[in-house]
N, C-alpha and C. Protein backbone atom coordinates (compact mmCIF):
# COMPACT_ATOMS: atom_id res chain seq x y z
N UNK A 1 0.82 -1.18 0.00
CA UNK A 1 0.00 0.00 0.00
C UNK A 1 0.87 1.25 0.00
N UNK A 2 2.00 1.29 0.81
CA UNK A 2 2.57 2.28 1.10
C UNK A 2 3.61 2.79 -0.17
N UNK A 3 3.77 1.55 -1.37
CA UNK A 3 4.08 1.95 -2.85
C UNK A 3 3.50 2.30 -3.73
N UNK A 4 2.23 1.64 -3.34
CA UNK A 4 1.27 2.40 -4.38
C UNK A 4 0.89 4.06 -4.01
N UNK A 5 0.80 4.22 -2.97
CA UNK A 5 0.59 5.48 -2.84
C UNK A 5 1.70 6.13 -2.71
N UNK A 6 3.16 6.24 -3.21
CA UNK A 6 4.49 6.98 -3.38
C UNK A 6 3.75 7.01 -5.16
N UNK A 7 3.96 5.82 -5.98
CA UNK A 7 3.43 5.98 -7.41
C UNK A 7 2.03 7.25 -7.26
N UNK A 8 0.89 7.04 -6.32
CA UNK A 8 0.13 7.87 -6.77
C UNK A 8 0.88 9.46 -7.02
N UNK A 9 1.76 9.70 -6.12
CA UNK A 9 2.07 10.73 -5.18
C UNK A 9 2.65 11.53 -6.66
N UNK A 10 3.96 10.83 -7.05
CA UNK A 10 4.87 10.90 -7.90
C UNK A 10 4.39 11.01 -9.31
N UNK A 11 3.16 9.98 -9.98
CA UNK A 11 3.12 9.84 -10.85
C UNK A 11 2.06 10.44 -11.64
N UNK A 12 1.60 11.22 -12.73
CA UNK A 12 0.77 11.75 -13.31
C UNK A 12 0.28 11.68 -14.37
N UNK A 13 -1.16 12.55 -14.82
CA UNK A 13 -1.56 11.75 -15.93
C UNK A 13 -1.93 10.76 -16.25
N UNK A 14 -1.70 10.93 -17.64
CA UNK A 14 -2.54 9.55 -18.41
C UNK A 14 -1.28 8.40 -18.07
N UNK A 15 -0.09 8.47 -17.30
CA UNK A 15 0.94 7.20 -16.98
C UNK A 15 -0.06 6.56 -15.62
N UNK A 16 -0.26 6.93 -15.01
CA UNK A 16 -0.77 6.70 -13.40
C UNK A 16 -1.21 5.22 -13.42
N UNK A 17 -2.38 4.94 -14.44
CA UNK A 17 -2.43 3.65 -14.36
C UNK A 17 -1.38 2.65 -14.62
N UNK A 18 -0.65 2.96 -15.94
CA UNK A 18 0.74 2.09 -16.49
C UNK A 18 1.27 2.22 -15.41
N UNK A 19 1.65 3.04 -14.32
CA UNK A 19 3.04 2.81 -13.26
C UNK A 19 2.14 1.98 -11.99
N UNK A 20 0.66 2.30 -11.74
CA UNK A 20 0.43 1.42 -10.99
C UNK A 20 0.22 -0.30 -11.27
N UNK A 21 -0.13 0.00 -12.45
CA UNK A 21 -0.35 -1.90 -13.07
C UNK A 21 1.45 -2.58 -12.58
N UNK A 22 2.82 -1.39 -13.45
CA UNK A 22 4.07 -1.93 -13.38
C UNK A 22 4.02 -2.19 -11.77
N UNK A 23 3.55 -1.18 -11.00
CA UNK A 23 3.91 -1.76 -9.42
C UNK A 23 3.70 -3.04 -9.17
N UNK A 24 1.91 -3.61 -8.87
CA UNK A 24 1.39 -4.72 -9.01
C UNK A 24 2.20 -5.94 -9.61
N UNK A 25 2.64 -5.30 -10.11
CA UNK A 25 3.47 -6.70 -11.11
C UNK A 25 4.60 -6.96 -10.92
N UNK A 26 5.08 -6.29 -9.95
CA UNK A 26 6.43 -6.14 -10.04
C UNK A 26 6.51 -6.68 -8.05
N UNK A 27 5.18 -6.39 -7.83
CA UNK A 27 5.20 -7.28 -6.51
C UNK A 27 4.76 -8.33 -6.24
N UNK A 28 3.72 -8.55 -7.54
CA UNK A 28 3.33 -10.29 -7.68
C UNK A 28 4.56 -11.57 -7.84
N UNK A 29 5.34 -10.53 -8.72
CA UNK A 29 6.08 -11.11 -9.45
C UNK A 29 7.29 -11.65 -8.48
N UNK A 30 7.43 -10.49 -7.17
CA UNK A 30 8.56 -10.78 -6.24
C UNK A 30 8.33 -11.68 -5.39
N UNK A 31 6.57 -11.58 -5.06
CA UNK A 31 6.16 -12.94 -3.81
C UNK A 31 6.12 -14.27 -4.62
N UNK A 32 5.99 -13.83 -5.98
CA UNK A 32 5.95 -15.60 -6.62
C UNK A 32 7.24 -16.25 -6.60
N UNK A 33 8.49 -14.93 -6.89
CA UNK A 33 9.50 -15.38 -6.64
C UNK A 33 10.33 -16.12 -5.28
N UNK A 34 9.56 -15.22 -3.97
CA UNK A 34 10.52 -15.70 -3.20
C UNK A 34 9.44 -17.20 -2.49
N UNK A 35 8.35 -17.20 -3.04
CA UNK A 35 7.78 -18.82 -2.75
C UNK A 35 8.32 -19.74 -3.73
N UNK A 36 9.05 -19.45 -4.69
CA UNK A 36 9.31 -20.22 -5.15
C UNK A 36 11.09 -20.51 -4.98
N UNK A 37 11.74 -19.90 -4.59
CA UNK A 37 13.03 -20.06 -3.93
C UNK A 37 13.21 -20.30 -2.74
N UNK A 38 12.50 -20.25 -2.06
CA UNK A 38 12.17 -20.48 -0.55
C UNK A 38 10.76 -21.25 -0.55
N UNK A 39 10.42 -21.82 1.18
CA UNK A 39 9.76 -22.57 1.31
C UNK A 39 8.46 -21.35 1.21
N UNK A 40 7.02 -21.86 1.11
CA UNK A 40 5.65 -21.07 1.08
C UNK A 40 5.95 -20.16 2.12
N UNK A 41 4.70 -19.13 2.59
CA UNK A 41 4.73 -18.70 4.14
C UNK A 41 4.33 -19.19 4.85
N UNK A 42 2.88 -19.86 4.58
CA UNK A 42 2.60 -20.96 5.77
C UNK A 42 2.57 -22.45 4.84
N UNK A 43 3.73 -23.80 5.56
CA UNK A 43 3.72 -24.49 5.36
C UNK A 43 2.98 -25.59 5.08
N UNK A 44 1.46 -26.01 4.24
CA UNK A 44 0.26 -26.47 4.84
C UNK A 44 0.59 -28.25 4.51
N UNK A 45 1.79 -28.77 3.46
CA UNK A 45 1.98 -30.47 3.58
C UNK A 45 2.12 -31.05 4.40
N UNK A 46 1.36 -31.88 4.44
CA UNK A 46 1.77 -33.12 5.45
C UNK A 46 3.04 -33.25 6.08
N UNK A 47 4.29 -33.24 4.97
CA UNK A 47 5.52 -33.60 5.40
C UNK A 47 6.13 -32.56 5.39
N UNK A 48 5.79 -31.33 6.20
CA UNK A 48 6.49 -30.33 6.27
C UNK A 48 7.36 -30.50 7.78
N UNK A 49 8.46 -29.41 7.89
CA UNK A 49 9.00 -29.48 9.36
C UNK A 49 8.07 -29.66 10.33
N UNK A 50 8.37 -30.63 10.71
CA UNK A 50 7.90 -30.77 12.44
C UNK A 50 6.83 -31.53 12.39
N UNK A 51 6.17 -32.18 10.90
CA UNK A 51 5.05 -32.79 11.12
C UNK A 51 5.25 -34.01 10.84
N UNK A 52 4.79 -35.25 11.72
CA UNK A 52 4.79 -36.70 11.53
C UNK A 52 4.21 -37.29 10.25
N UNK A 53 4.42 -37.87 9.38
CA UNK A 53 3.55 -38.55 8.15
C UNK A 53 3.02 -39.05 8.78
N UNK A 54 3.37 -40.01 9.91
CA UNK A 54 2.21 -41.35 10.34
C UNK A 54 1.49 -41.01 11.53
N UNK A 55 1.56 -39.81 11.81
CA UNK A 55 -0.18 -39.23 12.59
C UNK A 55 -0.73 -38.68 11.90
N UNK A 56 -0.30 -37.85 10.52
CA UNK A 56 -1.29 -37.04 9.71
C UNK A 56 -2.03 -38.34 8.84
N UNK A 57 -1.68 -39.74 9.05
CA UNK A 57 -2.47 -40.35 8.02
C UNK A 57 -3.56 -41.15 8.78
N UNK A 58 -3.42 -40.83 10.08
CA UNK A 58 -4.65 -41.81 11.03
C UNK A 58 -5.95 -41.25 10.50
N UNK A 59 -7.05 -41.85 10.90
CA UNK A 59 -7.84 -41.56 10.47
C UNK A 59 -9.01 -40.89 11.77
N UNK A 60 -9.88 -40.42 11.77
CA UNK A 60 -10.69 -40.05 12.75
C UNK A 60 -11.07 -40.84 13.86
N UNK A 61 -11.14 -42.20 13.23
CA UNK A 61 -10.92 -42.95 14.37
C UNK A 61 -9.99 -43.70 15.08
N UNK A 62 -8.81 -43.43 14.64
CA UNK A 62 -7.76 -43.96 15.19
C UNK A 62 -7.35 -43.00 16.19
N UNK A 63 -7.52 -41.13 16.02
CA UNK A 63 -7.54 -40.45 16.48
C UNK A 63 -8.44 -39.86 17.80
N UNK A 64 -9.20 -40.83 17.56
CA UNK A 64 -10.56 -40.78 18.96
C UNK A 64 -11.73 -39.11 18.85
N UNK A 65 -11.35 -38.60 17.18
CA UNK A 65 -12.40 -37.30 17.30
C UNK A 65 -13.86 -37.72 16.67
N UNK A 66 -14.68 -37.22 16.61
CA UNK A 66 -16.05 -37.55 15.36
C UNK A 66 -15.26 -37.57 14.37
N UNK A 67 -15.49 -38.42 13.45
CA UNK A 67 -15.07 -38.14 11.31
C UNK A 67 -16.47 -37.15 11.26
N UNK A 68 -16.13 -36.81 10.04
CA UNK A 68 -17.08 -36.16 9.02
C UNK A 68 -18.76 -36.61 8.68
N UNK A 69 -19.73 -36.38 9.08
CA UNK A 69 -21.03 -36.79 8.67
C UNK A 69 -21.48 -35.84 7.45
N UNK A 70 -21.62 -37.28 6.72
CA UNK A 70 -22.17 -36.67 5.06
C UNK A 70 -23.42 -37.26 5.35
N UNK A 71 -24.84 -35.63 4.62
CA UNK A 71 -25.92 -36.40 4.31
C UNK A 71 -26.58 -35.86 3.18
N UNK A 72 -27.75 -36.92 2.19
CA UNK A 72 -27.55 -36.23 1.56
C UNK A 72 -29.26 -36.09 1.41
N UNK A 73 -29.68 -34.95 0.68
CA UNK A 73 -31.08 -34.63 0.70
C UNK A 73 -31.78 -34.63 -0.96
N UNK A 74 -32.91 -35.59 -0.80
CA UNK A 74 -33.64 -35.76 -2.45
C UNK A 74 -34.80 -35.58 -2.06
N UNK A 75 -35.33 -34.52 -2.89
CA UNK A 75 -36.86 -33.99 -2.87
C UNK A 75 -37.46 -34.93 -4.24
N UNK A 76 -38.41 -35.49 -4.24
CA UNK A 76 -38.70 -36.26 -5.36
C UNK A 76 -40.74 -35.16 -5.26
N UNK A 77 -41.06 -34.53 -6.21
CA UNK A 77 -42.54 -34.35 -6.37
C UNK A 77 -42.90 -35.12 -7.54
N UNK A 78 -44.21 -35.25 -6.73
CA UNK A 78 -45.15 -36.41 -7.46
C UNK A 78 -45.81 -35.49 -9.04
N UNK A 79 -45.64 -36.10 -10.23
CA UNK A 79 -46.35 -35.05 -11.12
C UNK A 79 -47.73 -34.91 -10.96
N UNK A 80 -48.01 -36.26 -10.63
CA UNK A 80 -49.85 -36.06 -10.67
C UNK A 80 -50.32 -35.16 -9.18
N UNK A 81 -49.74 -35.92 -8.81
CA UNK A 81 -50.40 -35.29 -7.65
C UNK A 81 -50.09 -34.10 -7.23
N UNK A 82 -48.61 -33.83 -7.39
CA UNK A 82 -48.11 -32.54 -6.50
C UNK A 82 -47.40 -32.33 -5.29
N UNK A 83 -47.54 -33.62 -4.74
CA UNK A 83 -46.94 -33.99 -3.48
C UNK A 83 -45.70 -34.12 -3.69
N UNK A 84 -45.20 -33.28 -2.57
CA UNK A 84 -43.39 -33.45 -2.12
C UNK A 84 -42.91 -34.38 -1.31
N UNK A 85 -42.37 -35.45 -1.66
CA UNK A 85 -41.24 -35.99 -0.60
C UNK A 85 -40.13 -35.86 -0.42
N UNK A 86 -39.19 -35.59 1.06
CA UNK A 86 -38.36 -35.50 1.01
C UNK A 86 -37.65 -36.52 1.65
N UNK A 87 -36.65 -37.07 1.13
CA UNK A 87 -35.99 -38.30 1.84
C UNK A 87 -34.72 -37.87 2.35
N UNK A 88 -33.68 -38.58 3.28
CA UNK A 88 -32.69 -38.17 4.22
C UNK A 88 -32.07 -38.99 4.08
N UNK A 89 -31.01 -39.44 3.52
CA UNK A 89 -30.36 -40.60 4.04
C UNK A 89 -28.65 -40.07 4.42
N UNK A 90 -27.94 -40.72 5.73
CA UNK A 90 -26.79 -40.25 6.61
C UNK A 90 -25.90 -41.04 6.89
């Protein structure tokens, strides 16, 4: 923020947009760089420092938390009649 607004400050005219697009780009271009020469900022793999492969692969219940409840919902209406059912299954 604090470059873009030196470019506003500095820059005039019909350039203003061209020097703010070059900013943008020129700082996309530096964070893509240093994730890509260096590790991400936040590390989110499995096998990153400090994290075990063989506890990240237990499963919810090996782990003793709830897993995930999937359910899923089908409205079926009747043509003749008009009637809605809705079924639940979990």
């Amino acid at each position: 923020m604090l470059i873009a607004e030196m470019i506003r400050r500095r820059v005039g005219g019909r350039w203003r947009e061209y020097a703010m697009a070059g900013g943008v780009l020129l700082l996309a271009v530096g964070f893509q760089n240093a994730t890509l020469r260096h590790l991400p900022l936040k590390d989110y793999r499995p096998y990153a420092v400090g994290q075990s492969i063989v506890d990240n692969r237990k499963t919810a219940d090996e782990l003793g938390v709830a897993g995930p409840v999937y359910a899923t919902e089908y409205a079926y209406r009747n043509v003749v009649s008009g009637a809605d059912t809705i079924v639940l299954s979990s």
